[in-house]
PDB file of N, CA and C in Angstrom:
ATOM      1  N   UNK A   1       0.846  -1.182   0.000  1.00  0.00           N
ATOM      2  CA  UNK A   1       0.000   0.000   0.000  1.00  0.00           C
ATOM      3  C   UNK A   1       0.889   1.243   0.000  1.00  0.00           C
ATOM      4  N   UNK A   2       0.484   2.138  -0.957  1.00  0.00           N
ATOM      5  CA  UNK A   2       1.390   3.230  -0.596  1.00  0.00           C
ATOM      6  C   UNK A   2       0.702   4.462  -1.318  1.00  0.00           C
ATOM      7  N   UNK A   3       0.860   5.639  -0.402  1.00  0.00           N
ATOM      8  CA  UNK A   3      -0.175   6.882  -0.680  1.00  0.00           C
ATOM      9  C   UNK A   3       0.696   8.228  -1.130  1.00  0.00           C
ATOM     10  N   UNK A   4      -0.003   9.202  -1.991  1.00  0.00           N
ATOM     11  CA  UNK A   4       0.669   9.995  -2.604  1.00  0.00           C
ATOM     12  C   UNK A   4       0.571  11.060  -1.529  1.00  0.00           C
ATOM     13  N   UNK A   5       2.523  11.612  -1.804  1.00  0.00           N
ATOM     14  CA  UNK A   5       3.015  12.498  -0.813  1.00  0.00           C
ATOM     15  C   UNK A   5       3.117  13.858  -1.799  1.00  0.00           C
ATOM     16  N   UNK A   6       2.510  14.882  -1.347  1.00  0.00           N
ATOM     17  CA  UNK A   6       2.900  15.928  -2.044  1.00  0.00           C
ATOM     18  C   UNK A   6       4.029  16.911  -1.718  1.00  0.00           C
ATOM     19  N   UNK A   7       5.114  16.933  -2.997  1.00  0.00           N
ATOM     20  CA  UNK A   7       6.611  17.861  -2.209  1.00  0.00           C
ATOM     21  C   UNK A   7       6.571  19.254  -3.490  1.00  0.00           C
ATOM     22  N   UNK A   8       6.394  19.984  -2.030  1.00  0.00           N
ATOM     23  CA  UNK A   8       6.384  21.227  -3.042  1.00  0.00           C
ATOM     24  C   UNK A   8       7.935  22.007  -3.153  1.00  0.00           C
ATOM     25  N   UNK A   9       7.924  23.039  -4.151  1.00  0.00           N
ATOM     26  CA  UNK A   9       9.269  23.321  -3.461  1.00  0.00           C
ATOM     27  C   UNK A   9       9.641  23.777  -5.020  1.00  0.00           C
ATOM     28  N   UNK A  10      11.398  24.670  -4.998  1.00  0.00           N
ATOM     29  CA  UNK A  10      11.667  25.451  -6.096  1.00  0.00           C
ATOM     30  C   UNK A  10      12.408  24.116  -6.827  1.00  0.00           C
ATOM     31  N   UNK A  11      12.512  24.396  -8.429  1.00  0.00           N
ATOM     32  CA  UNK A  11      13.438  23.437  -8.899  1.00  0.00           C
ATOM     33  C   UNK A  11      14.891  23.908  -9.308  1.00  0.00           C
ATOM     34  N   UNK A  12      15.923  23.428  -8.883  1.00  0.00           N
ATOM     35  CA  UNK A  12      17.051  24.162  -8.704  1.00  0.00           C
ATOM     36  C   UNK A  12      18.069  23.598 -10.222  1.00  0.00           C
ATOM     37  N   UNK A  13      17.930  22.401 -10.463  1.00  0.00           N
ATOM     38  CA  UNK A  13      18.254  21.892 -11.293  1.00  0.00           C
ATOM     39  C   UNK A  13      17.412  20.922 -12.102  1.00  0.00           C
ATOM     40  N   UNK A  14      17.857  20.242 -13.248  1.00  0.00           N
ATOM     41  CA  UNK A  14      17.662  19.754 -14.287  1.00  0.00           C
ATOM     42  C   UNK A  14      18.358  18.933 -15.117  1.00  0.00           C
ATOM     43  N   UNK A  15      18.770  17.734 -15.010  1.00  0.00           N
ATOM     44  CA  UNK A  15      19.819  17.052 -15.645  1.00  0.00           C
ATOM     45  C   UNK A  15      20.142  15.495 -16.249  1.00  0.00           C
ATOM     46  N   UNK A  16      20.479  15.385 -17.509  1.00  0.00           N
ATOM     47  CA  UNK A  16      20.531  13.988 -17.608  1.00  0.00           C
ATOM     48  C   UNK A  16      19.448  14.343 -19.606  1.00  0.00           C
ATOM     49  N   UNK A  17      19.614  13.320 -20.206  1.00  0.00           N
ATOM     50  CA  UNK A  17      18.854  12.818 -21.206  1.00  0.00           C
ATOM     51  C   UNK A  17      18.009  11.991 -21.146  1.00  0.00           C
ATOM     52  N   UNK A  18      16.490  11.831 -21.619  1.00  0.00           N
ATOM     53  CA  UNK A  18      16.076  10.655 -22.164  1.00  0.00           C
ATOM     54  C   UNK A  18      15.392  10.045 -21.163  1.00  0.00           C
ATOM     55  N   UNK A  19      15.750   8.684 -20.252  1.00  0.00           N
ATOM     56  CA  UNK A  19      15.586   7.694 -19.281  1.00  0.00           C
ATOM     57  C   UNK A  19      16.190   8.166 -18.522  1.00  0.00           C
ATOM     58  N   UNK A  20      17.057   8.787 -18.607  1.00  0.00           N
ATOM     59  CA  UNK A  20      18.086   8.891 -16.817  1.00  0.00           C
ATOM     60  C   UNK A  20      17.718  10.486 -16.537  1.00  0.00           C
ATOM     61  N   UNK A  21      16.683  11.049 -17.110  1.00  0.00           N
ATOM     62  CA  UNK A  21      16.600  12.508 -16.961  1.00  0.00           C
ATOM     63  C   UNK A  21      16.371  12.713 -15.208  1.00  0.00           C
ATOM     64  N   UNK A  22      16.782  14.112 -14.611  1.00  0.00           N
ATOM     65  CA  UNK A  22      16.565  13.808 -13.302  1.00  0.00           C
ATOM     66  C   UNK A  22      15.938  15.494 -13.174  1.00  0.00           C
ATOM     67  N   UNK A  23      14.970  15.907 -11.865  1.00  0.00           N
ATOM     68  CA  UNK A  23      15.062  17.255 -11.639  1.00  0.00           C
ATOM     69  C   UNK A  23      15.213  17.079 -10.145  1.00  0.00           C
ATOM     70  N   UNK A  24      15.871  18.521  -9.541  1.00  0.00           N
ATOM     71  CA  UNK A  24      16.237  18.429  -8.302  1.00  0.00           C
ATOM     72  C   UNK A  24      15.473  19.524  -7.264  1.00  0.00           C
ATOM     73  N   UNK A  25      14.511  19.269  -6.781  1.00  0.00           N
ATOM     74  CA  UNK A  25      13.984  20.348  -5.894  1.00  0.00           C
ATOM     75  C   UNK A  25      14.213  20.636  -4.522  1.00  0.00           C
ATOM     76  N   UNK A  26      14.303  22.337  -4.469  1.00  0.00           N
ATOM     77  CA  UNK A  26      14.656  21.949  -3.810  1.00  0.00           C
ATOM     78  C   UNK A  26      13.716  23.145  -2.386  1.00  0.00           C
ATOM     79  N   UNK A  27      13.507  22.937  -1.175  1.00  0.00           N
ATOM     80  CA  UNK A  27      12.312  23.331  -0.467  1.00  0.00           C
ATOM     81  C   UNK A  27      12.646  23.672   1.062  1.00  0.00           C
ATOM     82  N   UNK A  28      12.227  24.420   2.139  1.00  0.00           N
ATOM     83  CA  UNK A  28      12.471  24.482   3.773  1.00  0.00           C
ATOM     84  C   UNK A  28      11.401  23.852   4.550  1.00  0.00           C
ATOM     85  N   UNK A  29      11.862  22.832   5.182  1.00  0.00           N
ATOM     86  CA  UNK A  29      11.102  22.282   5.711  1.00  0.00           C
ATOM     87  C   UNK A  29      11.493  22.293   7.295  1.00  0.00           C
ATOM     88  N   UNK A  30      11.230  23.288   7.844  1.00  0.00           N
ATOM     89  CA  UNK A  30      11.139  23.653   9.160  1.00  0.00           C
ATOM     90  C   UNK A  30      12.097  24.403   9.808  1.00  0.00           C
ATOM     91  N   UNK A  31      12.461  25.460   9.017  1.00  0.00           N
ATOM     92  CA  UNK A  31      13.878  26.316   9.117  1.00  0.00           C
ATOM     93  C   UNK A  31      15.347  25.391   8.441  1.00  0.00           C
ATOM     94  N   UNK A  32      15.162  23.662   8.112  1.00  0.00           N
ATOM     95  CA  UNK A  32      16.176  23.462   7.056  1.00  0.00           C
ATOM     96  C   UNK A  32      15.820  22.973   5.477  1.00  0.00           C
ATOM     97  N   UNK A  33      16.877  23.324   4.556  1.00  0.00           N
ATOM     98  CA  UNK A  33      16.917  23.564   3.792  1.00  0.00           C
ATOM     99  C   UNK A  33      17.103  21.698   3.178  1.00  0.00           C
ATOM    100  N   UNK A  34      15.742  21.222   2.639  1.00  0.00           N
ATOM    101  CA  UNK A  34      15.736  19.811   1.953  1.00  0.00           C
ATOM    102  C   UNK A  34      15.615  19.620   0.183  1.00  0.00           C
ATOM    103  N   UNK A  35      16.464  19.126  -0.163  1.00  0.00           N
ATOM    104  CA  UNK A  35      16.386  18.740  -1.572  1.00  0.00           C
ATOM    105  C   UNK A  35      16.779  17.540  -2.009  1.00  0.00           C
ATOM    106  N   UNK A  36      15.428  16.911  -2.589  1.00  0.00           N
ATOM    107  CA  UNK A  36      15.171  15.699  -3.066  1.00  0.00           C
ATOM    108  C   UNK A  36      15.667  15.505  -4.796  1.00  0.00           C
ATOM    109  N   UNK A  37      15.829  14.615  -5.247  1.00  0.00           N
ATOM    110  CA  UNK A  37      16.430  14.156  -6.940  1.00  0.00           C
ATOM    111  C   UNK A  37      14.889  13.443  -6.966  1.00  0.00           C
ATOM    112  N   UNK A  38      14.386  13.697  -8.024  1.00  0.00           N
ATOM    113  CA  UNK A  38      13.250  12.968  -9.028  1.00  0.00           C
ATOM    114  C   UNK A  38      13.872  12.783 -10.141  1.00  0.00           C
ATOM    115  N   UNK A  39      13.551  11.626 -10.335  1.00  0.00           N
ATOM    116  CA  UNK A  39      13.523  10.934 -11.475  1.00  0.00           C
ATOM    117  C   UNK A  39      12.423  11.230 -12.328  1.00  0.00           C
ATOM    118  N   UNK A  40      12.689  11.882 -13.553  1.00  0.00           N
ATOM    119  CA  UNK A  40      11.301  12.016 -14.743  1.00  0.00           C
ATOM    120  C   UNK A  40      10.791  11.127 -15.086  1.00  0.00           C
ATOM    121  N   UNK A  41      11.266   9.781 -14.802  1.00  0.00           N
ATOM    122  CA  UNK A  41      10.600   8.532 -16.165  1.00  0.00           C
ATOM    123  C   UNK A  41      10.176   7.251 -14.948  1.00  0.00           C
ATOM    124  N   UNK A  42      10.161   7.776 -13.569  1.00  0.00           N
ATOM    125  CA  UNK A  42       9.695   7.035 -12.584  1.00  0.00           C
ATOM    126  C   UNK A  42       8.437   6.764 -13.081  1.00  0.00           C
ATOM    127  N   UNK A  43       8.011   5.344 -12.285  1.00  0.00           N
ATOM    128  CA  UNK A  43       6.735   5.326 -12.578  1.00  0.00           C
ATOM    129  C   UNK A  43       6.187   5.524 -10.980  1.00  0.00           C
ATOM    130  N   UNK A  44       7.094   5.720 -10.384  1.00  0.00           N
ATOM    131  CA  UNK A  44       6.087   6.652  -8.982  1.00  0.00           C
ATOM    132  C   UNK A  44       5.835   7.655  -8.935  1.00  0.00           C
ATOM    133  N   UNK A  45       6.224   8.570  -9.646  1.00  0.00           N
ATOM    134  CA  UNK A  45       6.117  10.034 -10.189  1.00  0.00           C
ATOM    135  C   UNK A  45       4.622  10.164 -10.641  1.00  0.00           C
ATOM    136  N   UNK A  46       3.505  10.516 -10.202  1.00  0.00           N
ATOM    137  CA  UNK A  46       2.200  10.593 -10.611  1.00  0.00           C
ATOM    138  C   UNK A  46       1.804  11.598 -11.395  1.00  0.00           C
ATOM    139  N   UNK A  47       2.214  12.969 -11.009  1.00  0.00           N
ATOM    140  CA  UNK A  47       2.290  13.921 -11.823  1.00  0.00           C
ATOM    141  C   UNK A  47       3.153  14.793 -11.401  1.00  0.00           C
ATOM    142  N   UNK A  48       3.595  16.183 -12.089  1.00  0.00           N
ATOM    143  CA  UNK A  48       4.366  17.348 -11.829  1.00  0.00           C
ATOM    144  C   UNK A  48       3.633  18.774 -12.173  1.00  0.00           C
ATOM    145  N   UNK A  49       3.158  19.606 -10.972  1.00  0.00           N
ATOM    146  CA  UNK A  49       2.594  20.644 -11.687  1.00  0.00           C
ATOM    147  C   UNK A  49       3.636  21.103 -11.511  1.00  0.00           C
ATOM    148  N   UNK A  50       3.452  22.730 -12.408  1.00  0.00           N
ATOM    149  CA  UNK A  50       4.202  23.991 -12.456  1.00  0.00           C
ATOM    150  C   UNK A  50       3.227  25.039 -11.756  1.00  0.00           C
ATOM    151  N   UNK A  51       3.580  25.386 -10.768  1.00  0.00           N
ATOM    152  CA  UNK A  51       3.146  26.350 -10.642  1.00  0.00           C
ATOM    153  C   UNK A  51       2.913  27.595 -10.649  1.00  0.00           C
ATOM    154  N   UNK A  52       4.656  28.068 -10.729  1.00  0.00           N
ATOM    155  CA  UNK A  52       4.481  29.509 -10.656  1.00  0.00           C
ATOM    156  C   UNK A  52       5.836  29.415 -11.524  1.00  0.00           C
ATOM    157  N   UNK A  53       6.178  30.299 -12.313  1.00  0.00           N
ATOM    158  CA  UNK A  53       7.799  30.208 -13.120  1.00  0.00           C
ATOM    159  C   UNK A  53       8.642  31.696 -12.804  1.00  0.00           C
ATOM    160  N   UNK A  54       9.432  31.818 -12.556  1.00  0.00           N
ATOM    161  CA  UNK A  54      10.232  32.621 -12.310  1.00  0.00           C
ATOM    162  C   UNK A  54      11.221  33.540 -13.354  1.00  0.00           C
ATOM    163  N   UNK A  55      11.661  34.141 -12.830  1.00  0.00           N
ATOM    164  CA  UNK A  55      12.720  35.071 -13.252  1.00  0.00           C
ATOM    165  C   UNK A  55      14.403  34.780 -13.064  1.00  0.00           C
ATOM    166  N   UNK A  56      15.032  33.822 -13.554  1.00  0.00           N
ATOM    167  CA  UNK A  56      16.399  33.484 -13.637  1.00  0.00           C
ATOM    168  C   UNK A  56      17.755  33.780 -14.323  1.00  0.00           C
ATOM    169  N   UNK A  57      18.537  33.925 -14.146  1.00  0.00           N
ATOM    170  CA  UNK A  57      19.678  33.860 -15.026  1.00  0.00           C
ATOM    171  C   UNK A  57      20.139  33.184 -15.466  1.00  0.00           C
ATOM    172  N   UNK A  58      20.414  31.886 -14.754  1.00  0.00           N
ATOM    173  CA  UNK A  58      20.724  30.965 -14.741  1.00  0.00           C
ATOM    174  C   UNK A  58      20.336  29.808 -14.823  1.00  0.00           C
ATOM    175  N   UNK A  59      21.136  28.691 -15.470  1.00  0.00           N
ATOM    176  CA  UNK A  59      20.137  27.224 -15.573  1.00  0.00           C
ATOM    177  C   UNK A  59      20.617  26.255 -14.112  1.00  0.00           C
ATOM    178  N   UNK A  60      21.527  26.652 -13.658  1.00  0.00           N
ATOM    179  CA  UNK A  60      21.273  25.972 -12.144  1.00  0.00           C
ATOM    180  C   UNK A  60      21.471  26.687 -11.288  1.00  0.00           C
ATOM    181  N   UNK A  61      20.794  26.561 -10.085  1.00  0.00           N
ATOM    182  CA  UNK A  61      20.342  27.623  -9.395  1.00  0.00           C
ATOM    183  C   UNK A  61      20.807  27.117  -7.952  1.00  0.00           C
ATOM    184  N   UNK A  62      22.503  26.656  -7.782  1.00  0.00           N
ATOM    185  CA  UNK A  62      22.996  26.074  -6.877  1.00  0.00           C
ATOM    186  C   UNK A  62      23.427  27.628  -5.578  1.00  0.00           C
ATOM    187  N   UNK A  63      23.268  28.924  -5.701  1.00  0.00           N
ATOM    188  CA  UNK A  63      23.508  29.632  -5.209  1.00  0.00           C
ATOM    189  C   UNK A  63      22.434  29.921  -4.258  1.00  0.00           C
ATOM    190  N   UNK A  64      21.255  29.204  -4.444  1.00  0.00           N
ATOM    191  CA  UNK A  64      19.862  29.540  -3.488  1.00  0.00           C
ATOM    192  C   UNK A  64      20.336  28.605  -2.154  1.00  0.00           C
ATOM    193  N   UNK A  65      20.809  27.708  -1.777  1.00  0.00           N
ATOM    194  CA  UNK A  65      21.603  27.074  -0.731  1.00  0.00           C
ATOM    195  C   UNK A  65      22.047  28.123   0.033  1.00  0.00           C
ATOM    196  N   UNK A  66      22.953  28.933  -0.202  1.00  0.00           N
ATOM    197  CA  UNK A  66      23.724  29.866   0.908  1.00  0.00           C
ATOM    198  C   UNK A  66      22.784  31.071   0.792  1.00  0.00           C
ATOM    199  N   UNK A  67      21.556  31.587   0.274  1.00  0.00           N
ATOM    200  CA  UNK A  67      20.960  32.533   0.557  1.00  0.00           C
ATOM    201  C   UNK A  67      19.971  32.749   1.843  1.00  0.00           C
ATOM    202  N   UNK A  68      19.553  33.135   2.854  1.00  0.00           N
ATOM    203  CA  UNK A  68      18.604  33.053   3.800  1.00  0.00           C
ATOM    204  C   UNK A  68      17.232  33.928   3.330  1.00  0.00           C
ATOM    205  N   UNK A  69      16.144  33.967   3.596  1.00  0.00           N
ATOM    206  CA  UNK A  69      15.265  34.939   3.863  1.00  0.00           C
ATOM    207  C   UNK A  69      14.588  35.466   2.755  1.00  0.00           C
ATOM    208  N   UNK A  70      14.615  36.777   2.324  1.00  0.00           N
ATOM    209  CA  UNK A  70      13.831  37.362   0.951  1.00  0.00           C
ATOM    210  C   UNK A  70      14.695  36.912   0.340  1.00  0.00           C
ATOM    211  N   UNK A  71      16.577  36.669   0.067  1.00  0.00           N
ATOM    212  CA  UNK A  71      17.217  36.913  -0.610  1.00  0.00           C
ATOM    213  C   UNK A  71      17.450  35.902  -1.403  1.00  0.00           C
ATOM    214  N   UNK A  72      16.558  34.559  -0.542  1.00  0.00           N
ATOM    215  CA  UNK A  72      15.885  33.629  -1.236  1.00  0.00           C
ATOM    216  C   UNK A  72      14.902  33.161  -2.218  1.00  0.00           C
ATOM    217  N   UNK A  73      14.624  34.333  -2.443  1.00  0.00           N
ATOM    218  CA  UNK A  73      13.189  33.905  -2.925  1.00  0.00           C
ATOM    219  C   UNK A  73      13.211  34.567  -4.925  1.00  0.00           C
ATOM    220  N   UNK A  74      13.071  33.740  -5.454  1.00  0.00           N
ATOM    221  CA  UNK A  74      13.050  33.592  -6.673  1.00  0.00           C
ATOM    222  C   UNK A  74      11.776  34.519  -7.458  1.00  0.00           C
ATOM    223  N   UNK A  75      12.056  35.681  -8.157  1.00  0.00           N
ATOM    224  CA  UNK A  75      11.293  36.630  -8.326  1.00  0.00           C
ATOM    225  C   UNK A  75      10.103  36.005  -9.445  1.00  0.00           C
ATOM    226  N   UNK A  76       9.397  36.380  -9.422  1.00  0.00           N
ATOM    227  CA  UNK A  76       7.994  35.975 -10.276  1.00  0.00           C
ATOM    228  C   UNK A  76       8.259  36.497 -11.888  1.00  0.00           C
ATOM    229  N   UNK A  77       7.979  35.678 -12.805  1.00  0.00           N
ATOM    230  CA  UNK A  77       8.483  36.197 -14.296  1.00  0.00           C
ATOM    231  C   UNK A  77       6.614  36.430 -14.539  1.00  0.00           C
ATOM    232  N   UNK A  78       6.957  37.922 -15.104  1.00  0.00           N
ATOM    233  CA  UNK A  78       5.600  38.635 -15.355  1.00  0.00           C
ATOM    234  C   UNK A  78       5.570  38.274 -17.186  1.00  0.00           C
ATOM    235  N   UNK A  79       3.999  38.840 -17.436  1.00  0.00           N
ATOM    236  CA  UNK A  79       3.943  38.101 -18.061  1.00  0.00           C
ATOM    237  C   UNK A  79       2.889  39.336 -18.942  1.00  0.00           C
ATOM    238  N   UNK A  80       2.671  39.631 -20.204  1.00  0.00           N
ATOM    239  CA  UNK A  80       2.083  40.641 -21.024  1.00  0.00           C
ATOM    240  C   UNK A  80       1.182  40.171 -21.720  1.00  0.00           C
ATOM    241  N   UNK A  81      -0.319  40.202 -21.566  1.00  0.00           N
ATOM    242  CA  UNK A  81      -1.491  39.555 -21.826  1.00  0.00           C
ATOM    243  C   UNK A  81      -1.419  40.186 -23.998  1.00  0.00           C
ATOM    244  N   UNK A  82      -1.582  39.619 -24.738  1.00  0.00           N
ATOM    245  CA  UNK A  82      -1.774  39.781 -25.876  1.00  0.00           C
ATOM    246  C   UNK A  82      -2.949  40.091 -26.451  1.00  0.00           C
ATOM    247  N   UNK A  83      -3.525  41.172 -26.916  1.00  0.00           N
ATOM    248  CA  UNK A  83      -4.600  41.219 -27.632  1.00  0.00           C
ATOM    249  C   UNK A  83      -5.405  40.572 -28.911  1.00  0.00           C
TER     250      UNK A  83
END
């Protein structure tokens, strides 16, 4: 028996081709800082939303580790409605 756990949280990385593709999220879970590896092609993987997408420079985002507080927090990518 086994029941679906929901892990929310930023995705910091992205890596691998094909079958071995992996993403790495990563989230605070009670003042520490937890990040789990998913596997894309799991078949325990039930689904993946997106929820909110951001504003980055960068394609890995290994510098959010040593940040604390706001200076953490990954700015919101706005978005220009089309007529």
């Amino acid at each position: 028996e086994s029941r679906i756990q929901i892990y929310r949280g930023d995705v910091i990385q992205i890596s691998g081709k094909g079958a071995t593709k992996t993403f790495t999220v990563r989230k605070m879970s009670s003042g520490v800082g937890v990040e789990r590896i998913f596997p894309l092609a799991s078949p325990n993987l039930v689904e993946v939303k997106i929820l909110k997408r951001g504003k980055v420079r960068r394609a890995k985002l290994y510098y959010l580790r040593e940040l604390v507080g706001k200076r953490a927090k990954i700015k919101e990518k706005k978005y220009v409605k089309k007529d």
